[in-house]
Protein backbone atom coordinates (compact mmCIF):
# COMPACT_ATOMS: atom_id res chain seq x y z
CA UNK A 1 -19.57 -18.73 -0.14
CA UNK A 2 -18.36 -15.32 -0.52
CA UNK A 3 -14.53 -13.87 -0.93
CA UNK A 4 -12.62 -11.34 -1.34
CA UNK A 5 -9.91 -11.52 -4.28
CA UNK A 6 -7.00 -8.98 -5.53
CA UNK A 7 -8.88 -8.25 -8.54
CA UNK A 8 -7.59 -4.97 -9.87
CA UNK A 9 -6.44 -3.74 -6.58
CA UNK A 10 -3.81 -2.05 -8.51
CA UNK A 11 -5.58 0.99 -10.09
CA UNK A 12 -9.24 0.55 -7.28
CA UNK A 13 -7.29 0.21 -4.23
CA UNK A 14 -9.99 -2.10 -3.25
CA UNK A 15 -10.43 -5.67 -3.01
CA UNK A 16 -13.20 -7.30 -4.77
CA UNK A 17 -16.10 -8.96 -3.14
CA UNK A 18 -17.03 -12.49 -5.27
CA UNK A 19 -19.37 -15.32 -4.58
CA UNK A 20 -17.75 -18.39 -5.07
CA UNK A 21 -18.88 -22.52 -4.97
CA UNK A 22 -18.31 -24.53 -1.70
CA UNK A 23 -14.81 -25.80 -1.72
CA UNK A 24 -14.75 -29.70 -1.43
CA UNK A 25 -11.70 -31.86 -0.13
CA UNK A 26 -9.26 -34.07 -1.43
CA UNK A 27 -6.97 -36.92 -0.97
CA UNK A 28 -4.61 -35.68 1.55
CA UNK A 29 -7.15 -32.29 1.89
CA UNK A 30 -8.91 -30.32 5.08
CA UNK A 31 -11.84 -28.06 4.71
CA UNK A 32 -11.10 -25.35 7.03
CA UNK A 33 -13.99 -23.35 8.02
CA UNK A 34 -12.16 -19.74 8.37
CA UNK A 35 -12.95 -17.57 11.56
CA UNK A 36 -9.99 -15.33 10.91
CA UNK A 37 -7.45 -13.58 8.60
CA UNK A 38 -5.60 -10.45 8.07
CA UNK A 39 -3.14 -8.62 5.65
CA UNK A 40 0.42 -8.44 5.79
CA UNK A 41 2.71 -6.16 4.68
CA UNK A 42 3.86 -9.07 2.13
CA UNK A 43 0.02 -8.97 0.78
CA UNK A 44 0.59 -5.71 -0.07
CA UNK A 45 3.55 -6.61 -1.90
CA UNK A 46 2.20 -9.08 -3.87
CA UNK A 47 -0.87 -7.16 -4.87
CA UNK A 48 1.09 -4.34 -6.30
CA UNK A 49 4.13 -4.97 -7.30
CA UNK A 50 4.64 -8.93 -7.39
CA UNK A 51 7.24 -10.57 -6.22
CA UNK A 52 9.71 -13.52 -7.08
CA UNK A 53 7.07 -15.20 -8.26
CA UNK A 54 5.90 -12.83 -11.02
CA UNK A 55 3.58 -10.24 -11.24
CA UNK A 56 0.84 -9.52 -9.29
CA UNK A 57 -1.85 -12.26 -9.61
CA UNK A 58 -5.11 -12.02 -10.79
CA UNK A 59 -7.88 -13.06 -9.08
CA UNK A 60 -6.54 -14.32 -6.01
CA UNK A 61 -8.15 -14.85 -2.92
CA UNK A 62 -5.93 -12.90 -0.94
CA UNK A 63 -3.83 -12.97 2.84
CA UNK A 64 -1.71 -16.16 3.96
CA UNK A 65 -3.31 -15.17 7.91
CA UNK A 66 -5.67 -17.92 8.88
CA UNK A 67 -7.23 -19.64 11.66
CA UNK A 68 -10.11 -21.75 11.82
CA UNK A 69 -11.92 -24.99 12.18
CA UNK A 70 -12.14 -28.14 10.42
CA UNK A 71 -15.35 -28.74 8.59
CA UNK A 72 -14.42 -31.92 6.48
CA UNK A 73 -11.34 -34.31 5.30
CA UNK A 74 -10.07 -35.79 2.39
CA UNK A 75 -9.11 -38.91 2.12
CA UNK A 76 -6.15 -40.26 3.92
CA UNK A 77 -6.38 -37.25 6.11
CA UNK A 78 -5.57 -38.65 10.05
CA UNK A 79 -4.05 -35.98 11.68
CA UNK A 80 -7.37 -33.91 12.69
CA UNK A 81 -10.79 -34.65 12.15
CA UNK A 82 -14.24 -32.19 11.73
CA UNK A 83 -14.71 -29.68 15.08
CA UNK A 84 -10.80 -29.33 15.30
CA UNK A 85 -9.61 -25.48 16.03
CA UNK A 86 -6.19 -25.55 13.50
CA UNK A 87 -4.00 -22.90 11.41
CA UNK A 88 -1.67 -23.21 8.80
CA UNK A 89 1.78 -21.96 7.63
CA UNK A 90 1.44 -20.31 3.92
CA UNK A 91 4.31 -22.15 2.49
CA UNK A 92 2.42 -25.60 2.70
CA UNK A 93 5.92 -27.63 1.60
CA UNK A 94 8.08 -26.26 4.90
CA UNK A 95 7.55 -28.76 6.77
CA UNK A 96 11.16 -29.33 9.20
CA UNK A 97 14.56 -28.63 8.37
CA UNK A 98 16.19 -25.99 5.99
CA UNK A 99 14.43 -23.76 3.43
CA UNK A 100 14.41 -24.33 0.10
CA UNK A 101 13.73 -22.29 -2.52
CA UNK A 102 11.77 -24.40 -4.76
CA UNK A 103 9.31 -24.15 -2.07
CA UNK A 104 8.05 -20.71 -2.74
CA UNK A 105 5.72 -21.96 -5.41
CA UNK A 106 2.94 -23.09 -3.28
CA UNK A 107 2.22 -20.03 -1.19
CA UNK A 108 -1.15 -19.30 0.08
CA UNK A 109 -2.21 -15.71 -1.04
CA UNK A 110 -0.06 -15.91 -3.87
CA UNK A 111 0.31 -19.01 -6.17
CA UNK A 112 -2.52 -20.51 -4.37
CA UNK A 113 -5.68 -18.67 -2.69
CA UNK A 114 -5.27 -17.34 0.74
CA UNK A 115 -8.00 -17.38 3.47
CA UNK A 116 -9.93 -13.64 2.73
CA UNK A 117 -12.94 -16.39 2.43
CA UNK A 118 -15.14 -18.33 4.38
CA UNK A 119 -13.93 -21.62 3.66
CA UNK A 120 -10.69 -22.71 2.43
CA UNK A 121 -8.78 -25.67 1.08
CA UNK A 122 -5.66 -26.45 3.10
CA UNK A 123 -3.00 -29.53 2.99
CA UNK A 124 -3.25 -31.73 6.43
CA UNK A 125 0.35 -32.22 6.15
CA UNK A 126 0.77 -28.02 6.77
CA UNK A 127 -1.94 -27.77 9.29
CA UNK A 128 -1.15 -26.88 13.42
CA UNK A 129 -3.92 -27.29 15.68
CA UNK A 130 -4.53 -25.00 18.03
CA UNK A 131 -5.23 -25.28 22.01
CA UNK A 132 -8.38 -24.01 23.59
CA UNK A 133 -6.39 -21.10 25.17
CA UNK A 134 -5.56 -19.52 21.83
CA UNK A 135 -8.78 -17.37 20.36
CA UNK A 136 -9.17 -17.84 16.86
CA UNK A 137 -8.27 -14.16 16.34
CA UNK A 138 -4.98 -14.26 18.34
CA UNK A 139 -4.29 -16.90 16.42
CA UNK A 140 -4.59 -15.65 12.77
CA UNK A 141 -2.35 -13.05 13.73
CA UNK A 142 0.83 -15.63 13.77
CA UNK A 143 1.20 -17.57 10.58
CA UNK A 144 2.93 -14.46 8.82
CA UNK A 145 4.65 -11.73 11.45
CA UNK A 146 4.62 -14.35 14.01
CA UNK A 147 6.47 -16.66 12.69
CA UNK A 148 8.94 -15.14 10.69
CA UNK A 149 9.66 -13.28 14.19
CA UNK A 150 9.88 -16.31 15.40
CA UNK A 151 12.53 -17.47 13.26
CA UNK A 152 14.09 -14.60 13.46
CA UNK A 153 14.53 -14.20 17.17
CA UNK A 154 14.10 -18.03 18.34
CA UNK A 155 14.81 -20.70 15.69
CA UNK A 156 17.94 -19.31 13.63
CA UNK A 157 18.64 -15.82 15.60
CA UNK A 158 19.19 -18.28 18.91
CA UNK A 159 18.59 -15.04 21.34
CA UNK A 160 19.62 -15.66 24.56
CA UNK A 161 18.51 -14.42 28.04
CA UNK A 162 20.74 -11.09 29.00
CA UNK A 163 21.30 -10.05 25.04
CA UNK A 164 20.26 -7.09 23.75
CA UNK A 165 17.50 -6.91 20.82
CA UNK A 166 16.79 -4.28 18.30
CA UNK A 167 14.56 -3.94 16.43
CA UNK A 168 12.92 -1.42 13.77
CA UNK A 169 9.22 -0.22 13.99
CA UNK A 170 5.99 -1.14 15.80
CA UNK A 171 4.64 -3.12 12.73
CA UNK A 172 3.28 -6.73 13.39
CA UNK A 173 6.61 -8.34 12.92
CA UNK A 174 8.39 -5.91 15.21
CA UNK A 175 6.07 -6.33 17.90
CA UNK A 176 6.34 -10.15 17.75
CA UNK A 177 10.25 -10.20 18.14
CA UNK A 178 9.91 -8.25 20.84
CA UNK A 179 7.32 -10.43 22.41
CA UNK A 180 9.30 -13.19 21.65
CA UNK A 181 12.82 -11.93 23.06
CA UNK A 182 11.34 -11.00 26.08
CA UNK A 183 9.56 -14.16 26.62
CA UNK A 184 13.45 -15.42 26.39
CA UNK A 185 14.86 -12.97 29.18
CA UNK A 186 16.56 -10.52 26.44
CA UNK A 187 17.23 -6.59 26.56
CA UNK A 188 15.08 -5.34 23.69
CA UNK A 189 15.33 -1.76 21.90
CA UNK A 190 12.81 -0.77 19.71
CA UNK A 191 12.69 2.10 17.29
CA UNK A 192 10.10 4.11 15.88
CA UNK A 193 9.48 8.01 14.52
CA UNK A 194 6.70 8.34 16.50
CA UNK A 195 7.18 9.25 20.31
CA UNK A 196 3.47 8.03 20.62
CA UNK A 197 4.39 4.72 19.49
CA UNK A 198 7.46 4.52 21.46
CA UNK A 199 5.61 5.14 24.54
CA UNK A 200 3.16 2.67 24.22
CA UNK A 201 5.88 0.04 23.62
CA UNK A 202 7.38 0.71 26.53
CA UNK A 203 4.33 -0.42 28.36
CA UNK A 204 3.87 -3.33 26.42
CA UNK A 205 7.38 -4.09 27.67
CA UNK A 206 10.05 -2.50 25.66
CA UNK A 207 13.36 -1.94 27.91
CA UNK A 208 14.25 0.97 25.69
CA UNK A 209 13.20 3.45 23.08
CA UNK A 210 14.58 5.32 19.82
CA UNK A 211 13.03 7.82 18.13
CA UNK A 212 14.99 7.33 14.53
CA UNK A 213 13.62 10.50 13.49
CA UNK A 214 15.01 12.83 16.34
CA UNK A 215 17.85 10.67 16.14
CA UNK A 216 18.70 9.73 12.04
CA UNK A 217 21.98 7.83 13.40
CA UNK A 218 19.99 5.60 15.70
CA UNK A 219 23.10 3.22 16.20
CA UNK A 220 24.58 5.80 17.89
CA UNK A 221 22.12 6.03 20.52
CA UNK A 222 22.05 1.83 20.90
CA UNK A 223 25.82 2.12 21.63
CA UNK A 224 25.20 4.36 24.33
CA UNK A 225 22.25 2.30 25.59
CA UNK A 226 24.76 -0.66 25.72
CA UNK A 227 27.73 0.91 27.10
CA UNK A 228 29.80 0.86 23.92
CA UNK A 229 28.92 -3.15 23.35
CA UNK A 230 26.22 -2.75 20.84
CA UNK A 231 23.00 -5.77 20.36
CA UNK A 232 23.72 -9.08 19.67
CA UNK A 233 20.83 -9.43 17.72
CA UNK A 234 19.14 -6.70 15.11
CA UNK A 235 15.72 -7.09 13.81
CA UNK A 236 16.40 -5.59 9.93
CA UNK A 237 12.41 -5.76 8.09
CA UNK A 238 13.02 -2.37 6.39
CA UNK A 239 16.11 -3.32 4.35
CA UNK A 240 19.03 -2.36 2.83
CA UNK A 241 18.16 1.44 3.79
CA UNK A 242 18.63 0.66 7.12
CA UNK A 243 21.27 -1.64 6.74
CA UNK A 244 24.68 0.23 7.43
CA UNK A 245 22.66 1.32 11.08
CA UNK A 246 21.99 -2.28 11.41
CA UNK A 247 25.53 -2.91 11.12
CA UNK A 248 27.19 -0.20 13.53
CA UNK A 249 24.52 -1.06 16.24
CA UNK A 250 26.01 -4.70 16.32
CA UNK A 251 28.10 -5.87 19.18
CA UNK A 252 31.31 -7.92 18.71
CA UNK A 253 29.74 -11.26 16.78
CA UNK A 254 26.37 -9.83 16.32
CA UNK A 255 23.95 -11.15 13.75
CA UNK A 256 21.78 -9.23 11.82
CA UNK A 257 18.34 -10.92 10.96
CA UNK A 258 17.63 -9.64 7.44
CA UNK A 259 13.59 -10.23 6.99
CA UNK A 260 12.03 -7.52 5.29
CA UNK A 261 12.45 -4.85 2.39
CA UNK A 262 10.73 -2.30 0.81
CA UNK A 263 9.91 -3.35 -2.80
CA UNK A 264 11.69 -1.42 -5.66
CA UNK A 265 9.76 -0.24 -8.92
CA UNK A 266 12.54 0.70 -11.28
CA UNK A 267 16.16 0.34 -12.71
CA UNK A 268 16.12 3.66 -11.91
CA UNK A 269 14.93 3.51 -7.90
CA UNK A 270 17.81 0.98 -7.91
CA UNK A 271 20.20 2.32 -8.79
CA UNK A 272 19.66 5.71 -6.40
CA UNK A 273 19.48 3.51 -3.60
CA UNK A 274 22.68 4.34 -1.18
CA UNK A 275 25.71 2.02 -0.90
CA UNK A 276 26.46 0.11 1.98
CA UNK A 277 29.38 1.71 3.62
CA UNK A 278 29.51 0.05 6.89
CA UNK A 279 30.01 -3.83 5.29
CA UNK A 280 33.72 -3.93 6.73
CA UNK A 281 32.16 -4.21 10.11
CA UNK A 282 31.28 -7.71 9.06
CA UNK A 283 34.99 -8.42 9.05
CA UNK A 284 35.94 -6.03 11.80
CA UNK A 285 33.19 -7.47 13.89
CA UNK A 286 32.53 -10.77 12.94
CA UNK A 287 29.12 -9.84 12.30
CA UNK A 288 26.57 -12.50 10.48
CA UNK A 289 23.52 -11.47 8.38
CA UNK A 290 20.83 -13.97 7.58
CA UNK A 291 18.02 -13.74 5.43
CA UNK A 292 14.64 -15.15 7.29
CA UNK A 293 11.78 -16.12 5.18
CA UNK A 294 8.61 -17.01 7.53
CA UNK A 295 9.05 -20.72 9.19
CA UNK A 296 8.20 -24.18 8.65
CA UNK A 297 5.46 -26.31 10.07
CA UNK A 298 7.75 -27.42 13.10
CA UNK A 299 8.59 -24.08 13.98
CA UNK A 300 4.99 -23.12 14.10
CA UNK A 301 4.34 -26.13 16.07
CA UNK A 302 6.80 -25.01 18.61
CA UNK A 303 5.77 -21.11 18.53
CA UNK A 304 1.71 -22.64 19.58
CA UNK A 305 3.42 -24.14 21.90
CA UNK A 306 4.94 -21.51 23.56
CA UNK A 307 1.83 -19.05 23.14
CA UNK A 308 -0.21 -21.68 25.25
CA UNK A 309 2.49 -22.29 27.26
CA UNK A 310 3.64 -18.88 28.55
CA UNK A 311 -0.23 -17.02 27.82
CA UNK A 312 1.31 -14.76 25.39
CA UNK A 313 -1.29 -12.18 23.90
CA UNK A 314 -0.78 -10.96 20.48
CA UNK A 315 -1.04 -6.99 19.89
CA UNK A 316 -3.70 -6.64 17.91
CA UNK A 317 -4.81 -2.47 16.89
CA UNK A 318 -7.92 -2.84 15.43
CA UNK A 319 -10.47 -6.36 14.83
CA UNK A 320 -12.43 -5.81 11.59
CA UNK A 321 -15.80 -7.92 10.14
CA UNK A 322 -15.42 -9.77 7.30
CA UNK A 323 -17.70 -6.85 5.69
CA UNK A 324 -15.60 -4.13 6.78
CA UNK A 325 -12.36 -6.11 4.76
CA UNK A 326 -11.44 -2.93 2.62
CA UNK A 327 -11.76 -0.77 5.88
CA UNK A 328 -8.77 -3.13 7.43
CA UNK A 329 -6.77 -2.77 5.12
CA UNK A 330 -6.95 0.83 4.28
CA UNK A 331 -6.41 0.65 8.09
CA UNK A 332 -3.12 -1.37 7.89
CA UNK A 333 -1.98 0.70 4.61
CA UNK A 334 -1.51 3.46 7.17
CA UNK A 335 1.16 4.07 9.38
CA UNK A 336 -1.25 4.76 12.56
CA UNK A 337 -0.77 0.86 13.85
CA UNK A 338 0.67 -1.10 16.30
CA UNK A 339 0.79 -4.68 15.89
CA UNK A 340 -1.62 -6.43 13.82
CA UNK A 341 -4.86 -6.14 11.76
CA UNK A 342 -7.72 -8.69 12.13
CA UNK A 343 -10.41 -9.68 10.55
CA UNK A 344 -12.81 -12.00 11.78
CA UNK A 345 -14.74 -13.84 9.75
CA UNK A 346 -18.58 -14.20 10.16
């Protein structure tokens, strides 16, 4: 079958084509026959500059984005059986209840291979299946962005209908919080430096716009959008650059989901990075910040659900062949996107 791994993505900027052997199942095992993947901005992450988990990895097959259909089971495996359409969270052990870290060490993409192939190896116990309504490509799109938006916005940012919603950018995570808070009846704000951009997510369904650019003080403009109240809910994946503005656009108990950040080379990058002046607002406002890493396995049971449910359509820019895999993500690597990548495989 063929692949595509990091190899030494690093220095090529390329991913590297391989042939490998046919994957077979084990106890407790599912074959997935892969029609879809895509890159995250975590892939990107974890090809260059590595993450909690080490350094970057070598020979990987890369991207945790998957959807597909069952070719064969292991033994022991009940759950789904050949012909079913299924996906799969990336942290295989996040099943229900709380995160915890020791978790993190089987992660497809990273510790484990990821789904840039055309068959895979997946646990039963991680796997979702997926109703007839859901396309295999809309459905790659939500095991990364769509479910840590999920988390952020539904399962511990508890948005209700008649809040108000920021968040920052038009990237795939961005766009999925917004999908999901509307889908919930809240307000949403969304904030970009491109006026393009903005426009566009107005029609998608954006209540209001910020142009962070025109306006460097953004929070100012949210106030103003709110009457003076501020959001109950900001969507922080940029980081602690962003983070005082997170902070002064908060209402009176606000939370701030904290879900993304851009990676930092040096002791040096570090240490020029720009206090956090704004932290008494977390006293003055009562204002909670909570780190969001992806979801479990119930939580992407109940986000299918409510896909199916409510005939939500992923944004997806651009749909790539499996040929074309260096193209997508030279493609995402820009900043010309909205929404997600795909790539569909044969």
């Amino acid at each position: 079958m063929k692949a595509y791994v990091i190899g030494d993505y690093i220095n090529t900027k390329q991913l590297a084509p391989v042939d490998r052997p046919d994957p077979t199942p084990g106890p407790g095992e599912v074959l997935m026959k892969v029609r879809a993947t895509g890159p995250n901005a975590r892939d990107f992450q974890i090809w260059t500059t590595g993450t909690a988990m080490g350094p970057p990895p070598s020979e990987r097959v890369v991207c945790a984005d998957n959807a597909g259909e069952v070719l064969a089971v292991g033994e022991g495996v009940t759950n789904v059986k050949p012909g079913d359409r299924i996906s799969t969270i990336h942290y295989n052990q996040w099943i229900d209840g709380p995160w915890d870290f020791e978790m993190r060490h089987i992660d497809h993409g990273q510790t484990i291979d990821g789904f840039m192939q055309e068959k895979a190896i997946v646990s039963a116990e991680a796997v979702v299946k997926l109703p007839e309504n859901i396309s295999f490509e809309d459905a790659s799109t939500l095991p990364s962005a769509g479910l840590t938006a999920w988390n952020a916005v539904v399962a511990t940012g508890q948005v209700k209908a008649g809040e108000t919603v920021v968040t920052i950018g038009t990237g795939g995570v961005s766009v999925f919080a917004m999908q999901w808070a509307k889908m919930l009846g809240a307000r949403v704000i969304v904030t970009s430096s491109s006026d393009e951009k903005l426009a566009t997510m107005k029609e998608l369904g954006a209540d209001d716009v910020i142009n962070y650019r025109t306006h460097p003080e953004w929070s100012k403009q949210v106030m103003e959008l709110t009457g003076g109240r501020g959001a109950e809910a900001v969507i922080n994946n940029v980081g602690t650059s962003e983070m005082d503005q997170c902070l002064e656009s908060c209402a009176s108990c606000g939370r701030v989901m904290f879900l993304g950040h851009s990676p930092v080379s040096s002791d040096r990058e570090a240490r020029a990075m720009p206090p956090l002046l704004r932290l008494p607002l977390l006293i003055i406002k009562n204002i909670d910040i909570r780190g969001v890493i992806v979801g479990s396995r119930k939580m992407y049971e109940d986000l299918i659900n409510a896909v199916s449910k409510h005939n939500i359509k992923p944004i997806i820019d651009r749909v790539y062949d499996f040929d074309q895999a260096n193209e997508a993500v030279a493609y995402m690597a820009s900043t010309d996107k909205i929404g997600k990548v795909v790539i569909r495989v044969n």
